[in-house]
ModelCIF file with pLDDT and N, C-alpha, C, O atoms, coordinates in Angstrom:
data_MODEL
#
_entry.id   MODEL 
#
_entity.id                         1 
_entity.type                       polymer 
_entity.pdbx_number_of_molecules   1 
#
_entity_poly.entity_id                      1 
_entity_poly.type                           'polypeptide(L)' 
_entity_poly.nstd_linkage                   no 
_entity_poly.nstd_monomer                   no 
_entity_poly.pdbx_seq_one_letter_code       
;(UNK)(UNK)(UNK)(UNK)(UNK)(UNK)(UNK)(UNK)(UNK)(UNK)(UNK)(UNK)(UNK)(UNK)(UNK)(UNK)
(UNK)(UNK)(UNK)(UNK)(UNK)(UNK)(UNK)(UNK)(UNK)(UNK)(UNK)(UNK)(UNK)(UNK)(UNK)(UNK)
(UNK)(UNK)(UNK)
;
_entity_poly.pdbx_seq_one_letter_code_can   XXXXXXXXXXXXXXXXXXXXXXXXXXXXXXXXXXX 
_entity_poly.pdbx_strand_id                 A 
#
loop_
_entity_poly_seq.entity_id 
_entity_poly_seq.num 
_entity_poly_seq.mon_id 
_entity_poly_seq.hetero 
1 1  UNK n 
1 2  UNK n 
1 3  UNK n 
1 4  UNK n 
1 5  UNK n 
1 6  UNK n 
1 7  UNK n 
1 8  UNK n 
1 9  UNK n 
1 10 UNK n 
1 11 UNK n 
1 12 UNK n 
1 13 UNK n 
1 14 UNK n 
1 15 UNK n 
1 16 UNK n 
1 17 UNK n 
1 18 UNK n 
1 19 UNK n 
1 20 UNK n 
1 21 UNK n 
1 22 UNK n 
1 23 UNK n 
1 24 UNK n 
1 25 UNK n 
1 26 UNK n 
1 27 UNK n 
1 28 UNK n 
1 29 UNK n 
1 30 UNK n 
1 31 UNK n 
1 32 UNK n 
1 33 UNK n 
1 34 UNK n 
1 35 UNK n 
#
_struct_asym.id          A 
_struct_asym.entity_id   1 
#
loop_
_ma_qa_metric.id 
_ma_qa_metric.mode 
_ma_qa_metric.name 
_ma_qa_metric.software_group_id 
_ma_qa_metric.type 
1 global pLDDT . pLDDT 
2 local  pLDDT . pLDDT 
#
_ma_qa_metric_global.metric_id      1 
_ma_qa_metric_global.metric_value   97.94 
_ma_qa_metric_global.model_id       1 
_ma_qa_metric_global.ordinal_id     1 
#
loop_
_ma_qa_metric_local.label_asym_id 
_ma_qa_metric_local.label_comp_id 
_ma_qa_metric_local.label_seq_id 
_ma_qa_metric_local.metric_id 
_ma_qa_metric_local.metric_value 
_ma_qa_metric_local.model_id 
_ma_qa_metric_local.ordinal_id 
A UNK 1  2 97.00 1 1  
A UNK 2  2 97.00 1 2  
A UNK 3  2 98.00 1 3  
A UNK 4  2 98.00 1 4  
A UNK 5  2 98.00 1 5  
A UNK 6  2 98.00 1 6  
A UNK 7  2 98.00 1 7  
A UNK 8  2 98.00 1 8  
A UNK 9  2 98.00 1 9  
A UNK 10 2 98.00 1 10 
A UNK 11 2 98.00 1 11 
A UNK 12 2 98.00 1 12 
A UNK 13 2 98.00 1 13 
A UNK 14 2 98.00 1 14 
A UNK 15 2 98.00 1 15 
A UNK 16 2 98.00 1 16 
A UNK 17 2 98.00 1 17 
A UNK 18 2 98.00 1 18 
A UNK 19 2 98.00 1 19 
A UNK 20 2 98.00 1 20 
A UNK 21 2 98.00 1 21 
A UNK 22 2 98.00 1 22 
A UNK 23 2 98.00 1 23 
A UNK 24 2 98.00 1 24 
A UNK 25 2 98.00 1 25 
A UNK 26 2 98.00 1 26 
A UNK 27 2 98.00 1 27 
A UNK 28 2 98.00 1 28 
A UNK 29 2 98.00 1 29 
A UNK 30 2 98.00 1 30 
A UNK 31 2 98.00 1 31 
A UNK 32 2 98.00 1 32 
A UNK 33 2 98.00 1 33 
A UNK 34 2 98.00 1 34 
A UNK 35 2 98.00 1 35 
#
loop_
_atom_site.group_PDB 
_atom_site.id 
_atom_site.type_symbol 
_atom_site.label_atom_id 
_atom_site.label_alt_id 
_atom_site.label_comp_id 
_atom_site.label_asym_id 
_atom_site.label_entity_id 
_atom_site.label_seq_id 
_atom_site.pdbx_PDB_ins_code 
_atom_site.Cartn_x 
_atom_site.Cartn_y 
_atom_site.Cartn_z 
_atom_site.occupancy 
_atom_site.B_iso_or_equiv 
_atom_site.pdbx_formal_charge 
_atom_site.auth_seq_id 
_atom_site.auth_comp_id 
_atom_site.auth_asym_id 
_atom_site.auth_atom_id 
_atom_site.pdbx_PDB_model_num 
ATOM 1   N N  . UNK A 1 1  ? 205.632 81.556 141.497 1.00 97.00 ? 1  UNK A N  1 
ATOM 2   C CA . UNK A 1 1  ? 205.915 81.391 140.080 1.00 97.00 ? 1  UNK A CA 1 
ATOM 3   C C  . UNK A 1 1  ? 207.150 80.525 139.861 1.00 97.00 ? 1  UNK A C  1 
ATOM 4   O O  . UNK A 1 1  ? 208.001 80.609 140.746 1.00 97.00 ? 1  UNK A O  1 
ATOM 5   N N  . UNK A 1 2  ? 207.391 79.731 138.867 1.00 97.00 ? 2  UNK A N  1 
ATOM 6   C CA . UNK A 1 2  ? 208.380 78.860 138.611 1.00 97.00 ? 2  UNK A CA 1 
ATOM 7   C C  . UNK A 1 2  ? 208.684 79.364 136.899 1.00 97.00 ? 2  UNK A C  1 
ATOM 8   O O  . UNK A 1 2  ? 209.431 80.294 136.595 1.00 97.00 ? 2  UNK A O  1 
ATOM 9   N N  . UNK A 1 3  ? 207.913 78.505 135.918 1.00 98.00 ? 3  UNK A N  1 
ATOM 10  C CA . UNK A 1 3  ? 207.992 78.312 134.883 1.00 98.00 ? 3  UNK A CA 1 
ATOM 11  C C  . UNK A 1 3  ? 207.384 78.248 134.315 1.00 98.00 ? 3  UNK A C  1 
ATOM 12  O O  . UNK A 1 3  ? 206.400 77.607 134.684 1.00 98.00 ? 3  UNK A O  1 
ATOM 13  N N  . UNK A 1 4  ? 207.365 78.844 132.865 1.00 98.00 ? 4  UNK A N  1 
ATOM 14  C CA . UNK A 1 4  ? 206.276 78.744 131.922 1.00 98.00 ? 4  UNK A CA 1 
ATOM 15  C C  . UNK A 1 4  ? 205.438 77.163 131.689 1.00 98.00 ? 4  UNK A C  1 
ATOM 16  O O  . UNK A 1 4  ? 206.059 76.108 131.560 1.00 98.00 ? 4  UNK A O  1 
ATOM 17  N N  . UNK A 1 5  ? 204.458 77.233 131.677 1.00 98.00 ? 5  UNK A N  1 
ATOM 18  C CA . UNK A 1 5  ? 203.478 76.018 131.264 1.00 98.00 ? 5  UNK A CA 1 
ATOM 19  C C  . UNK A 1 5  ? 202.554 76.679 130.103 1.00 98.00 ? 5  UNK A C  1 
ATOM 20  O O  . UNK A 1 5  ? 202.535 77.741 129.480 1.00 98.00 ? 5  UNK A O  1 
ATOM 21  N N  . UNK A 1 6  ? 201.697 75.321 130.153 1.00 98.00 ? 6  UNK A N  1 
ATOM 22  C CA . UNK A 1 6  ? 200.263 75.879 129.165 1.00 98.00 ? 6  UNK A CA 1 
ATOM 23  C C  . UNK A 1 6  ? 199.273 75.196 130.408 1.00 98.00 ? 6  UNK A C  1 
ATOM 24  O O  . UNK A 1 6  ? 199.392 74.300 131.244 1.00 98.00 ? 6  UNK A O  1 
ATOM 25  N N  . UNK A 1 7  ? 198.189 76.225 129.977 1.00 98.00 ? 7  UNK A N  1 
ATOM 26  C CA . UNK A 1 7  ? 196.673 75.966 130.617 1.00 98.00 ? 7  UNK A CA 1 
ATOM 27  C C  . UNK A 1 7  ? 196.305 74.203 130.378 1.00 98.00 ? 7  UNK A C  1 
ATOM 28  O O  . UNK A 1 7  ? 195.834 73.377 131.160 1.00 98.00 ? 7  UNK A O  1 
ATOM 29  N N  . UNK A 1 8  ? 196.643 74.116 129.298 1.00 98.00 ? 8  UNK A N  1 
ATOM 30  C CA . UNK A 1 8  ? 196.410 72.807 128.051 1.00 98.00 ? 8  UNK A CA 1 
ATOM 31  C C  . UNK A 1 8  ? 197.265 71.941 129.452 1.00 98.00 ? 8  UNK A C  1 
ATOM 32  O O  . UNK A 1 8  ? 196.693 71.308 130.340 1.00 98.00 ? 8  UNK A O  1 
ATOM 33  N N  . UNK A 1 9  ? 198.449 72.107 129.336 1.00 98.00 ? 9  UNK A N  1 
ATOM 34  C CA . UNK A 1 9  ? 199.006 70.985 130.237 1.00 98.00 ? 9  UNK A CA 1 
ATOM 35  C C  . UNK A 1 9  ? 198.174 70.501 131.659 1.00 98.00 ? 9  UNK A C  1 
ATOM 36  O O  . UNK A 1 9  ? 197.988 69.371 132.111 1.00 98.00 ? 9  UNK A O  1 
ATOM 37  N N  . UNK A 1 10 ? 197.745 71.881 132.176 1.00 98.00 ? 10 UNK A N  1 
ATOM 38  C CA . UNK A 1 10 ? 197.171 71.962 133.327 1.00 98.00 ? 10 UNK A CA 1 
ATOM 39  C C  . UNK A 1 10 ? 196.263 70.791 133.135 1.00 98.00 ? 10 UNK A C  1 
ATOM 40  O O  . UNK A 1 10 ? 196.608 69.692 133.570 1.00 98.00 ? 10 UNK A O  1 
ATOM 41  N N  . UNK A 1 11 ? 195.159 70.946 132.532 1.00 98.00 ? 11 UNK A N  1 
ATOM 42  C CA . UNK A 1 11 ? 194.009 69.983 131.942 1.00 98.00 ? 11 UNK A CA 1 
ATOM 43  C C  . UNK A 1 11 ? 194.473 69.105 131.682 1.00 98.00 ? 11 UNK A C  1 
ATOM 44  O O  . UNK A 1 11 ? 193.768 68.369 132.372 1.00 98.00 ? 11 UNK A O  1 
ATOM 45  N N  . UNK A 1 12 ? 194.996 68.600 131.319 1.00 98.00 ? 12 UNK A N  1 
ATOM 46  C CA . UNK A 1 12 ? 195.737 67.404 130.835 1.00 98.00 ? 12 UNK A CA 1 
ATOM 47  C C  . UNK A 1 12 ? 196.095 66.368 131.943 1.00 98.00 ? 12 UNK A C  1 
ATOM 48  O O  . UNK A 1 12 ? 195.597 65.246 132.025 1.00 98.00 ? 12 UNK A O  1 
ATOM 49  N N  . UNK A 1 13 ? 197.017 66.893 132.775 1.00 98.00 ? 13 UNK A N  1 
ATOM 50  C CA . UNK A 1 13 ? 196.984 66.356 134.228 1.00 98.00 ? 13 UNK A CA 1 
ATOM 51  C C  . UNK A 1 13 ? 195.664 66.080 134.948 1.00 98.00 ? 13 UNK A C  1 
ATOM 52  O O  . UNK A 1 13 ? 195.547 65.126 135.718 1.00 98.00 ? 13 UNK A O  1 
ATOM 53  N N  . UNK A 1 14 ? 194.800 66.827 134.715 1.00 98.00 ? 14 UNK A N  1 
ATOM 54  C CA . UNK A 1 14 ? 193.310 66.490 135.748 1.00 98.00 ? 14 UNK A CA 1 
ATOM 55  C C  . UNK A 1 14 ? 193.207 65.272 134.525 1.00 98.00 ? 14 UNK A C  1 
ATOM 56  O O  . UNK A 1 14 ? 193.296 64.216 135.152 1.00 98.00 ? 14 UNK A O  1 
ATOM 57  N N  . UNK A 1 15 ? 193.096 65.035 133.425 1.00 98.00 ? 15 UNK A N  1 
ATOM 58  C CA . UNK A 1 15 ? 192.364 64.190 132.530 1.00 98.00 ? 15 UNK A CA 1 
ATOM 59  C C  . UNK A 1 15 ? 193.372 62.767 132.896 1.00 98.00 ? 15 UNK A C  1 
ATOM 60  O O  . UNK A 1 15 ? 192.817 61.694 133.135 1.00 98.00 ? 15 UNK A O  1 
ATOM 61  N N  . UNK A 1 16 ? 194.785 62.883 132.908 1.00 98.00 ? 16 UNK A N  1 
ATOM 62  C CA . UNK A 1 16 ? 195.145 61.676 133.349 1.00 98.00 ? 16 UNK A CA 1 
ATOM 63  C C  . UNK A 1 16 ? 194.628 61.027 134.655 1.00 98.00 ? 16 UNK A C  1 
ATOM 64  O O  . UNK A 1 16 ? 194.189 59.877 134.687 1.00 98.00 ? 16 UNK A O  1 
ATOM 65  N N  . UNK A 1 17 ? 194.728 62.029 135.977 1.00 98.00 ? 17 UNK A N  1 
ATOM 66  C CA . UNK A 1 17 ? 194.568 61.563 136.761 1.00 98.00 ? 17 UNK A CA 1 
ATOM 67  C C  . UNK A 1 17 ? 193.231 60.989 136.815 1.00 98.00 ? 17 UNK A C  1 
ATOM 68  O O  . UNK A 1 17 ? 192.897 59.890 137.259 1.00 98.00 ? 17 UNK A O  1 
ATOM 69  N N  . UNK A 1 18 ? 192.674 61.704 136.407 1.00 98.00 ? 18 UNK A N  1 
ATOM 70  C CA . UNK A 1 18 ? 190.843 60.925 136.465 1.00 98.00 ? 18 UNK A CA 1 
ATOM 71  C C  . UNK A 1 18 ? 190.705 59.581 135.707 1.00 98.00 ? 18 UNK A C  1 
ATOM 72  O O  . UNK A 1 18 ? 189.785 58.772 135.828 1.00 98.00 ? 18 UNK A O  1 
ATOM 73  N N  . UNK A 1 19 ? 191.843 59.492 134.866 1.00 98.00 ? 19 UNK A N  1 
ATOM 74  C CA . UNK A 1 19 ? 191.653 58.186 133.924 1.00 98.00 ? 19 UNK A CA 1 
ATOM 75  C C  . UNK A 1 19 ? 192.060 56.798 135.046 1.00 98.00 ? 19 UNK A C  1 
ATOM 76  O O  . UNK A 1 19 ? 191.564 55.675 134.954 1.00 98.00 ? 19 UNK A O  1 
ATOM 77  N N  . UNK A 1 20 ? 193.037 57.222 136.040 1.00 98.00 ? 20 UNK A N  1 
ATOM 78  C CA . UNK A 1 20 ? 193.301 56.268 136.937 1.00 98.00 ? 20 UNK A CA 1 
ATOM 79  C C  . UNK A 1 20 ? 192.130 56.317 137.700 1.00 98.00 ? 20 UNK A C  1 
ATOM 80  O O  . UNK A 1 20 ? 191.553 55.239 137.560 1.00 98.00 ? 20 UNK A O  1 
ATOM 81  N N  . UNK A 1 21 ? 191.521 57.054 138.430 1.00 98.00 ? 21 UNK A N  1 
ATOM 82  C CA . UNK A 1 21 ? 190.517 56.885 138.808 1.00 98.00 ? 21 UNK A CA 1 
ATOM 83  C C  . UNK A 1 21 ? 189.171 56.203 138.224 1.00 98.00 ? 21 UNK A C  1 
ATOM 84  O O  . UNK A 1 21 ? 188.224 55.650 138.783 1.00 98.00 ? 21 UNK A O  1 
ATOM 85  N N  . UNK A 1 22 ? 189.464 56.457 136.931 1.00 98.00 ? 22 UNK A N  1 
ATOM 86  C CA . UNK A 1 22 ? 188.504 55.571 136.193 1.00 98.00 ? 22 UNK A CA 1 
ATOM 87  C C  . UNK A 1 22 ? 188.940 54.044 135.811 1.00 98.00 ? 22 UNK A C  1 
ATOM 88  O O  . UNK A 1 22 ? 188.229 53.378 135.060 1.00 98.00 ? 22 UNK A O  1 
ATOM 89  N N  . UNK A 1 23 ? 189.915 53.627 136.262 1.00 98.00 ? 23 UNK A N  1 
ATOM 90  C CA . UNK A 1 23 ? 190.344 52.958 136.020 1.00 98.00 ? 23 UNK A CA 1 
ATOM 91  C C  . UNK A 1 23 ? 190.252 51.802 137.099 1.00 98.00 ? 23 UNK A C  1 
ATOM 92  O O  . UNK A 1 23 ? 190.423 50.608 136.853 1.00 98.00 ? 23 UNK A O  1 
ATOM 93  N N  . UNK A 1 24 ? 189.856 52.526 138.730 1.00 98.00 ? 24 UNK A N  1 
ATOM 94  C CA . UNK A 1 24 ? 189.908 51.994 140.028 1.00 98.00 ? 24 UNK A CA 1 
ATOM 95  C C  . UNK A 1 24 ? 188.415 51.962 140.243 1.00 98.00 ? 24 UNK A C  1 
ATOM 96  O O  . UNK A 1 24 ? 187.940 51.690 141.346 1.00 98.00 ? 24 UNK A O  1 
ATOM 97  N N  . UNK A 1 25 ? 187.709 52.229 139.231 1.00 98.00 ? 25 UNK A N  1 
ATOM 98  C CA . UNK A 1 25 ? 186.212 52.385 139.527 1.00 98.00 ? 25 UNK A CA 1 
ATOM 99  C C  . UNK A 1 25 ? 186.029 50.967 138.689 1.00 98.00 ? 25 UNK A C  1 
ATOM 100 O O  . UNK A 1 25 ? 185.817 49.841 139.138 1.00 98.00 ? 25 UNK A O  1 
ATOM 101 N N  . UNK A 1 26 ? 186.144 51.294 137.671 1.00 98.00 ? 26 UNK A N  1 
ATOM 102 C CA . UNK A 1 26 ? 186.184 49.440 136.584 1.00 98.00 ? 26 UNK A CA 1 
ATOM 103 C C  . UNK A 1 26 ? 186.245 48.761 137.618 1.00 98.00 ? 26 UNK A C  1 
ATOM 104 O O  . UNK A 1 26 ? 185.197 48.430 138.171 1.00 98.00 ? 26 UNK A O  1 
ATOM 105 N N  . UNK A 1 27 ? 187.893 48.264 138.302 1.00 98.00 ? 27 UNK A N  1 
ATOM 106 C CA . UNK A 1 27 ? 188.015 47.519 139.133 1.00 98.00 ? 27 UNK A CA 1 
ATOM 107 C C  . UNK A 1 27 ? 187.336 47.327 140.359 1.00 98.00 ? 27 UNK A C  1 
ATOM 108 O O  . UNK A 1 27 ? 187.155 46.275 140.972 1.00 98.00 ? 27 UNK A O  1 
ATOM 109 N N  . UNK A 1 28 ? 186.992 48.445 140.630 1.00 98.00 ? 28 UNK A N  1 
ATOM 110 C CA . UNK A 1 28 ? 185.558 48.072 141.577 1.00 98.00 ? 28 UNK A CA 1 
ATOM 111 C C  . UNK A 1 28 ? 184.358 47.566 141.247 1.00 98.00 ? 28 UNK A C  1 
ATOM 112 O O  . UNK A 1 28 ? 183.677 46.769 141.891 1.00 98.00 ? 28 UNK A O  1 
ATOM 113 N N  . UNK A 1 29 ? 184.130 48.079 140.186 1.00 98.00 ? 29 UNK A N  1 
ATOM 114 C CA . UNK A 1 29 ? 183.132 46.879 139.553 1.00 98.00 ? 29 UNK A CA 1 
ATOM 115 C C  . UNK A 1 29 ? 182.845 45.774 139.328 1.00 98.00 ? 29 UNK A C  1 
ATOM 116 O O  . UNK A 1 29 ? 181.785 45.156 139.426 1.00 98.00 ? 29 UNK A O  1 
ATOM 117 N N  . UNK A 1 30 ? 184.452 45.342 138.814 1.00 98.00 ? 30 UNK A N  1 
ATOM 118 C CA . UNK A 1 30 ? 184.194 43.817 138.614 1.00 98.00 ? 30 UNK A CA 1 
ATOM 119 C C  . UNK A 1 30 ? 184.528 43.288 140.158 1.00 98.00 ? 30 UNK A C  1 
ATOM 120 O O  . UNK A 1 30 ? 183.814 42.337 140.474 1.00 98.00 ? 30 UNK A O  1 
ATOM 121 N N  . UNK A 1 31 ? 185.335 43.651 141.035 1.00 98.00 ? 31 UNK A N  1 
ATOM 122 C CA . UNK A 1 31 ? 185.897 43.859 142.535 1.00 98.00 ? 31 UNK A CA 1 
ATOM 123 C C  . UNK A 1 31 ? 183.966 42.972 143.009 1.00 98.00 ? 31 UNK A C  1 
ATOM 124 O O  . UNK A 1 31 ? 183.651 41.823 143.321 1.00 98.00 ? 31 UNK A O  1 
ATOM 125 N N  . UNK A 1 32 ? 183.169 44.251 142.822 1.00 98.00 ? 32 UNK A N  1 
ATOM 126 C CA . UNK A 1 32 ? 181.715 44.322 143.391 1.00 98.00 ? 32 UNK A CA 1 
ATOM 127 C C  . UNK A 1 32 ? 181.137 43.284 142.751 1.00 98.00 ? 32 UNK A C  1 
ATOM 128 O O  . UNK A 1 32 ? 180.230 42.924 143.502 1.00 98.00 ? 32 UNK A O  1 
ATOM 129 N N  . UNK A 1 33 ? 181.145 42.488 141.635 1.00 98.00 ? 33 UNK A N  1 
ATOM 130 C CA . UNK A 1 33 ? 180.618 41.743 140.790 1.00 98.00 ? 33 UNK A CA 1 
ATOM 131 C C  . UNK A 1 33 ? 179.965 40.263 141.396 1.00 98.00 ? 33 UNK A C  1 
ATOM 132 O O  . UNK A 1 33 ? 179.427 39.494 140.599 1.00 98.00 ? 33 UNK A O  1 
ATOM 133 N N  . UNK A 1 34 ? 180.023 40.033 142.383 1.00 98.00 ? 34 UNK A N  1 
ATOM 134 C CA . UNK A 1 34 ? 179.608 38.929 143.041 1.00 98.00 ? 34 UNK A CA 1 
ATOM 135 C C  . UNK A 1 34 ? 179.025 38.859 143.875 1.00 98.00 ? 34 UNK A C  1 
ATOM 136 O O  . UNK A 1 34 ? 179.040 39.782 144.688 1.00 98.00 ? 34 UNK A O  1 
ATOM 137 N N  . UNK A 1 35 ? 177.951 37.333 144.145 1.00 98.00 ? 35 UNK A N  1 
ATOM 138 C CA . UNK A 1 35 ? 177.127 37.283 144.884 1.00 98.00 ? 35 UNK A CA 1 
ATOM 139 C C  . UNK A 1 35 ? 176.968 36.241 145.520 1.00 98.00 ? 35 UNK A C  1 
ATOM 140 O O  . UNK A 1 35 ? 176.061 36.155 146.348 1.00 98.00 ? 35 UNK A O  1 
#
């Protein structure tokens, strides 16, 4: 135990981090885009 948080924050963190990840997937896309 440390410190009070919210659940809300918790989620919040998974939602950023996935946004970078979504963000490295785009770039793989256009990355993949050629032929």
């Amino acid at each position: 135990h440390g410190e009070p948080i919210t659940f809300g924050l918790v989620l919040a963190v998974w939602f950023d981090e996935l946004k970078h990840a979504l963000s490295l997937l785009k770039n793989a896309k256009e990355c993949i885009s050629y032929g």
